[in-house]
N, C-alpha and C. Protein backbone atom coordinates (compact mmCIF):
# COMPACT_ATOMS: atom_id res chain seq x y z
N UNK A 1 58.05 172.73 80.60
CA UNK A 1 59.16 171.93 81.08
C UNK A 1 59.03 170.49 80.58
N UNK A 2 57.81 169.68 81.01
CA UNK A 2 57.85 168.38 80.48
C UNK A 2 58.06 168.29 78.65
N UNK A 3 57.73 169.55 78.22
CA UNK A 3 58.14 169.70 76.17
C UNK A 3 59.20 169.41 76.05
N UNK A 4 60.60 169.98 76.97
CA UNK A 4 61.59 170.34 77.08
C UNK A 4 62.65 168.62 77.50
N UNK A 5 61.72 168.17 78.32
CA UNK A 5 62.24 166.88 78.32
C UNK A 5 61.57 165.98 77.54
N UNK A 6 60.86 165.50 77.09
CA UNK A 6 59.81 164.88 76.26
C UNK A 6 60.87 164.56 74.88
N UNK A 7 61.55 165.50 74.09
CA UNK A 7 61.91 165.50 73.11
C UNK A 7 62.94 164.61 73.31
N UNK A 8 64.62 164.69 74.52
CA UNK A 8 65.69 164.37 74.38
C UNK A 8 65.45 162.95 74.90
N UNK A 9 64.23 162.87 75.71
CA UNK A 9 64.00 161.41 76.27
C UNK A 9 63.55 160.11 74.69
N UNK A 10 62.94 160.87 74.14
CA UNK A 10 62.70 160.21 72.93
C UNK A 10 63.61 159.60 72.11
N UNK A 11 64.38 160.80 71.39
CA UNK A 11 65.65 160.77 70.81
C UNK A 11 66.81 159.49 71.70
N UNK A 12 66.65 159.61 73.22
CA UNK A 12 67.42 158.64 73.75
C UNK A 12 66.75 157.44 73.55
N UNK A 13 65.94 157.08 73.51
CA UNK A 13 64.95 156.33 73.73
C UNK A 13 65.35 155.69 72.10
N UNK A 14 64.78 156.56 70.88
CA UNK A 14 65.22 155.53 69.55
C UNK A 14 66.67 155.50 69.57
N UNK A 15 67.14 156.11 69.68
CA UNK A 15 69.17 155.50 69.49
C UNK A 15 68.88 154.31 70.39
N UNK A 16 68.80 153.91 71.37
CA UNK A 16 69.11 152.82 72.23
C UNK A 16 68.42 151.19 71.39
N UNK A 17 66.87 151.76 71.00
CA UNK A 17 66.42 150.67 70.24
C UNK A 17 67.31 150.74 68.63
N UNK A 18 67.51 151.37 67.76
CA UNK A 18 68.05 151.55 66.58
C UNK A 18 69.86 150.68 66.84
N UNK A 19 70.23 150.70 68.25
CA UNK A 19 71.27 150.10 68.59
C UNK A 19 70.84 148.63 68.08
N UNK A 20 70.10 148.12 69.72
CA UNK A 20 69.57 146.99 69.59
C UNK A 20 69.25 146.41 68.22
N UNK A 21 69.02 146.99 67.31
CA UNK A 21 68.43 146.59 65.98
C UNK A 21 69.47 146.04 65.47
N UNK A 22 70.46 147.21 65.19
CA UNK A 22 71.45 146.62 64.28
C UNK A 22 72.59 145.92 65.00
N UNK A 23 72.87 145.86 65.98
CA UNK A 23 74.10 145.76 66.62
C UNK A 23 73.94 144.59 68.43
N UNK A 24 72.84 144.86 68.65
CA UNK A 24 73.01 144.19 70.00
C UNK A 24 72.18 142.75 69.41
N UNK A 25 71.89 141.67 70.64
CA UNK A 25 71.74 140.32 70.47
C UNK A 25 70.08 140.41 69.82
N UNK A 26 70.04 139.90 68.79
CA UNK A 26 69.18 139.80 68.06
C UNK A 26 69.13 140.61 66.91
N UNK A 27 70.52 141.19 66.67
CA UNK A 27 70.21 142.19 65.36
C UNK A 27 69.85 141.56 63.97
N UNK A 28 69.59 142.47 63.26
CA UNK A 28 69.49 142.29 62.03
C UNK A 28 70.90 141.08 61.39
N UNK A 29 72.15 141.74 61.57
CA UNK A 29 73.32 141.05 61.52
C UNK A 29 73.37 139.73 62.03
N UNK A 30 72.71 139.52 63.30
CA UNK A 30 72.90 137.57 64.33
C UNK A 30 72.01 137.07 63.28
N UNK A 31 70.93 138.16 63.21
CA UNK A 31 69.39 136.92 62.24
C UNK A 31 70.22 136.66 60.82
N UNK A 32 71.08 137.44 60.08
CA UNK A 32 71.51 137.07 59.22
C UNK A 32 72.48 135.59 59.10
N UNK A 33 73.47 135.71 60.14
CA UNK A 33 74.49 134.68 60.10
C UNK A 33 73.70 133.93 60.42
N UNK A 34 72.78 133.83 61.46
CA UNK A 34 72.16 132.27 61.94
C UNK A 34 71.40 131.98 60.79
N UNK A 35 70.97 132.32 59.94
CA UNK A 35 70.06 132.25 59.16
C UNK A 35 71.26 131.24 57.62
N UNK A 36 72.37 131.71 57.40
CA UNK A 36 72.98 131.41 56.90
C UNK A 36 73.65 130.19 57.32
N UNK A 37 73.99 129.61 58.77
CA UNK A 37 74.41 128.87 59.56
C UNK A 37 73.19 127.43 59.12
N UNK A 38 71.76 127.45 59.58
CA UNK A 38 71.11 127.08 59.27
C UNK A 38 70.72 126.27 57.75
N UNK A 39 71.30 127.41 56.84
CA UNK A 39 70.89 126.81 55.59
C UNK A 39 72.49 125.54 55.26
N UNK A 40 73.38 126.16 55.56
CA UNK A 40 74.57 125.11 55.73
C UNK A 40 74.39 124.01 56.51
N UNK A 41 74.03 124.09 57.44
CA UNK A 41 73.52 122.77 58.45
C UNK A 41 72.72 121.30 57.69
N UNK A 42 71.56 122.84 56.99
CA UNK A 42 70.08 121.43 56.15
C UNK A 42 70.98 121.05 55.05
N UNK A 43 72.12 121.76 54.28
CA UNK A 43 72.78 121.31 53.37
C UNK A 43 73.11 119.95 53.44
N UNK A 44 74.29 120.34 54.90
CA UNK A 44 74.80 119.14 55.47
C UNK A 44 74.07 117.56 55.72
N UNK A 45 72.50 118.22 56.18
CA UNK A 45 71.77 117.05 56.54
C UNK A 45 71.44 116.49 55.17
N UNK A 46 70.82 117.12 54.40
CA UNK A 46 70.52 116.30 53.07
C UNK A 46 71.44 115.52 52.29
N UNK A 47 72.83 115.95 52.62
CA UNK A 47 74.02 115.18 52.18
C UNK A 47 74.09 113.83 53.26
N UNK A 48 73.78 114.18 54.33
CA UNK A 48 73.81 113.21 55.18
C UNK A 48 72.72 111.87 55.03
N UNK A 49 71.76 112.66 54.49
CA UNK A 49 70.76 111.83 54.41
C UNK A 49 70.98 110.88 52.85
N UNK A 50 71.27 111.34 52.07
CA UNK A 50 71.82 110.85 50.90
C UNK A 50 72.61 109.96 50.86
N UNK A 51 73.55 110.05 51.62
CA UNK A 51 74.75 108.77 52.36
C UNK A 51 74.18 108.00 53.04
N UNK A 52 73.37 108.21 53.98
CA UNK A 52 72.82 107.30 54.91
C UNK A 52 72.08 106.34 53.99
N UNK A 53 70.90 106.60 52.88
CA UNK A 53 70.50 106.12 52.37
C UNK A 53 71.36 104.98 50.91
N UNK A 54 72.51 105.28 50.87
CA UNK A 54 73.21 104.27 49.70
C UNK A 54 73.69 103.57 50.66
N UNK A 55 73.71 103.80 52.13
CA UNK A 55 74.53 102.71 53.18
C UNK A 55 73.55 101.70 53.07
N UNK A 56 72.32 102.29 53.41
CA UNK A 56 70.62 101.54 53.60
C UNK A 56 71.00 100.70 52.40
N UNK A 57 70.97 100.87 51.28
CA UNK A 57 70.87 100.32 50.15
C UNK A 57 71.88 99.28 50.24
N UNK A 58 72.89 99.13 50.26
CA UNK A 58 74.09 98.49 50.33
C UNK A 58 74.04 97.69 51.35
N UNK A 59 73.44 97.81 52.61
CA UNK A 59 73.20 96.82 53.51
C UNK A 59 71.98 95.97 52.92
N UNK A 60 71.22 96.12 52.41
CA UNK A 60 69.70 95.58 52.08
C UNK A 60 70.72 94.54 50.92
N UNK A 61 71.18 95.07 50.06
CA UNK A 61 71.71 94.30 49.07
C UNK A 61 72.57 93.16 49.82
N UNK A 62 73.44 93.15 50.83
CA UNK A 62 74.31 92.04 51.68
C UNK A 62 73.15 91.29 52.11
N UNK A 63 72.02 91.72 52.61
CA UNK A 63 71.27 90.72 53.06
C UNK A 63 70.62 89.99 52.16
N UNK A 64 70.42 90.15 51.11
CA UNK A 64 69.66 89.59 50.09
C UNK A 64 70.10 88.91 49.02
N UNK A 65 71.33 89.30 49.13
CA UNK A 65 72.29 89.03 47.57
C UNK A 65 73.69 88.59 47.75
N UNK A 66 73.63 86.75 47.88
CA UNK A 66 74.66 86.61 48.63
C UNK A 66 76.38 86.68 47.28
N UNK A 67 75.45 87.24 46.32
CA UNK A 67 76.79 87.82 45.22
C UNK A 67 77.06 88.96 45.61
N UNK A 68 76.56 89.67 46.22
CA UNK A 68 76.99 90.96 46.32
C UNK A 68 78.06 90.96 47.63
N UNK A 69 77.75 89.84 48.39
CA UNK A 69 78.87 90.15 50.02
C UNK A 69 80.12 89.37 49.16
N UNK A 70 79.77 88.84 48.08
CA UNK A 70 80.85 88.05 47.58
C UNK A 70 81.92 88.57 46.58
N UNK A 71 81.08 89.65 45.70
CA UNK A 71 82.14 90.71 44.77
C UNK A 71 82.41 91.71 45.83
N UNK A 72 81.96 92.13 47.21
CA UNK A 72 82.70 92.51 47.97
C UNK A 72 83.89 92.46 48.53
N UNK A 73 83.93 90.70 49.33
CA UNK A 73 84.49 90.51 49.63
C UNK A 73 86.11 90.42 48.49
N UNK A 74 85.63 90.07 46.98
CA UNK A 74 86.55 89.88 46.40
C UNK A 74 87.20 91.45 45.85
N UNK A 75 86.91 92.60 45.91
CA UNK A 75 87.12 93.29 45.84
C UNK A 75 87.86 94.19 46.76
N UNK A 76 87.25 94.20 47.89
CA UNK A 76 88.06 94.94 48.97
C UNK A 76 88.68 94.41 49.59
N UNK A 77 88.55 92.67 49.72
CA UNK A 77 89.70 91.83 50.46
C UNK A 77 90.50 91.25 50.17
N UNK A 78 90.49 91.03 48.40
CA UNK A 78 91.13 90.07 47.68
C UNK A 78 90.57 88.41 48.07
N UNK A 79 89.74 88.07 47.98
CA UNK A 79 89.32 86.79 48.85
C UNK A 79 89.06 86.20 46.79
N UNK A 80 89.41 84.61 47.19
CA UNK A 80 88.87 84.01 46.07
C UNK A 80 88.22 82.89 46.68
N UNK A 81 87.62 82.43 46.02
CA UNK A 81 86.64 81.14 46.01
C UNK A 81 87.92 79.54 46.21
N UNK A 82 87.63 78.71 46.89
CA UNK A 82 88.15 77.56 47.24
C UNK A 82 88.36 76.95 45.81
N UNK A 83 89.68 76.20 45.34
CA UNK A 83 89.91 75.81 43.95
C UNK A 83 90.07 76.67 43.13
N UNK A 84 89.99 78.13 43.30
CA UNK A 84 90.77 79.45 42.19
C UNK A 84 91.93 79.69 42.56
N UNK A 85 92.36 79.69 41.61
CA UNK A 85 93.78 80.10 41.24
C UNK A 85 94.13 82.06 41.12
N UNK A 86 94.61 82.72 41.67
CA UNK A 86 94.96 83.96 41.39
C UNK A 86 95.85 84.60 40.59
N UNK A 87 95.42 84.90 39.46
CA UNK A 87 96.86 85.27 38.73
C UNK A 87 96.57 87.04 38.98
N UNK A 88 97.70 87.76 39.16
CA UNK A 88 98.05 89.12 39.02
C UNK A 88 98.78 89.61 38.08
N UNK A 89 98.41 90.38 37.28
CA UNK A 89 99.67 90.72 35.77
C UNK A 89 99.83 92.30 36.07
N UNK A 90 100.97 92.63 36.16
CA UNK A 90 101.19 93.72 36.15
C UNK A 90 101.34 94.09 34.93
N UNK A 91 101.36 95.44 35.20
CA UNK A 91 101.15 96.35 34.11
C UNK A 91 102.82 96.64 33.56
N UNK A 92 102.78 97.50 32.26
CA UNK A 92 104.16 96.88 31.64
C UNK A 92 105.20 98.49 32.37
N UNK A 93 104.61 99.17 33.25
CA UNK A 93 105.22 100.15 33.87
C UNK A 93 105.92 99.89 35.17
N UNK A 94 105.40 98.75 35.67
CA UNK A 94 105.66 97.97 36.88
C UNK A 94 106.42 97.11 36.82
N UNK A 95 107.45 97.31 37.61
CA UNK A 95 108.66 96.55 37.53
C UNK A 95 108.20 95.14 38.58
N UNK A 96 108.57 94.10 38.25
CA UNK A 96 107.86 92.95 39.65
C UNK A 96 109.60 92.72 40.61
């Protein structure tokens, strides 16, 4: 009698884990996506870190280089120096 059950208890027994494997929380499938999730993330960070670091750079340069806050300023603000004159020439596609 216990032969008789022994066998189908087994058989139940690996289907339930062979589930778990592929299909319930921790399968093969979650370890895959997280695993993939992960490598996108460090992507992200090393890009992040890459930016962070030309910000670093670019701030170090304002503190040190008072030409550099100055082709800044003349660049992204239009700012000129006291006694310059601004001339703008458009281009010959541009109607004024």
């Amino acid at each position: 009698m216990f032969r008789k059950l022994l066998i189908p208890v087994l058989v139940v027994l690996f289907v339930v884990l062979q589930y778990k494997l592929w299909v319930g929380e921790g399968s093969l499938a979650e370890v895959a996506t997280l695993e993939r999730d992960i490598e996108a993330q460090q992507k992200a960070i090393e890009e992040m870190k890459r930016h962070n670091m030309a910000m670093q750079a670019e701030i170090d340069s304002f503190k040190n280089d008072q030409e550099a806050v100055e082709a800044r300023a003349r660049s992204d603000l239009g700012m000129i120096r006291e006694g310059e004159v601004y001339f703008q020439i458009p281009d010959k596609g541009e109607k004024p």
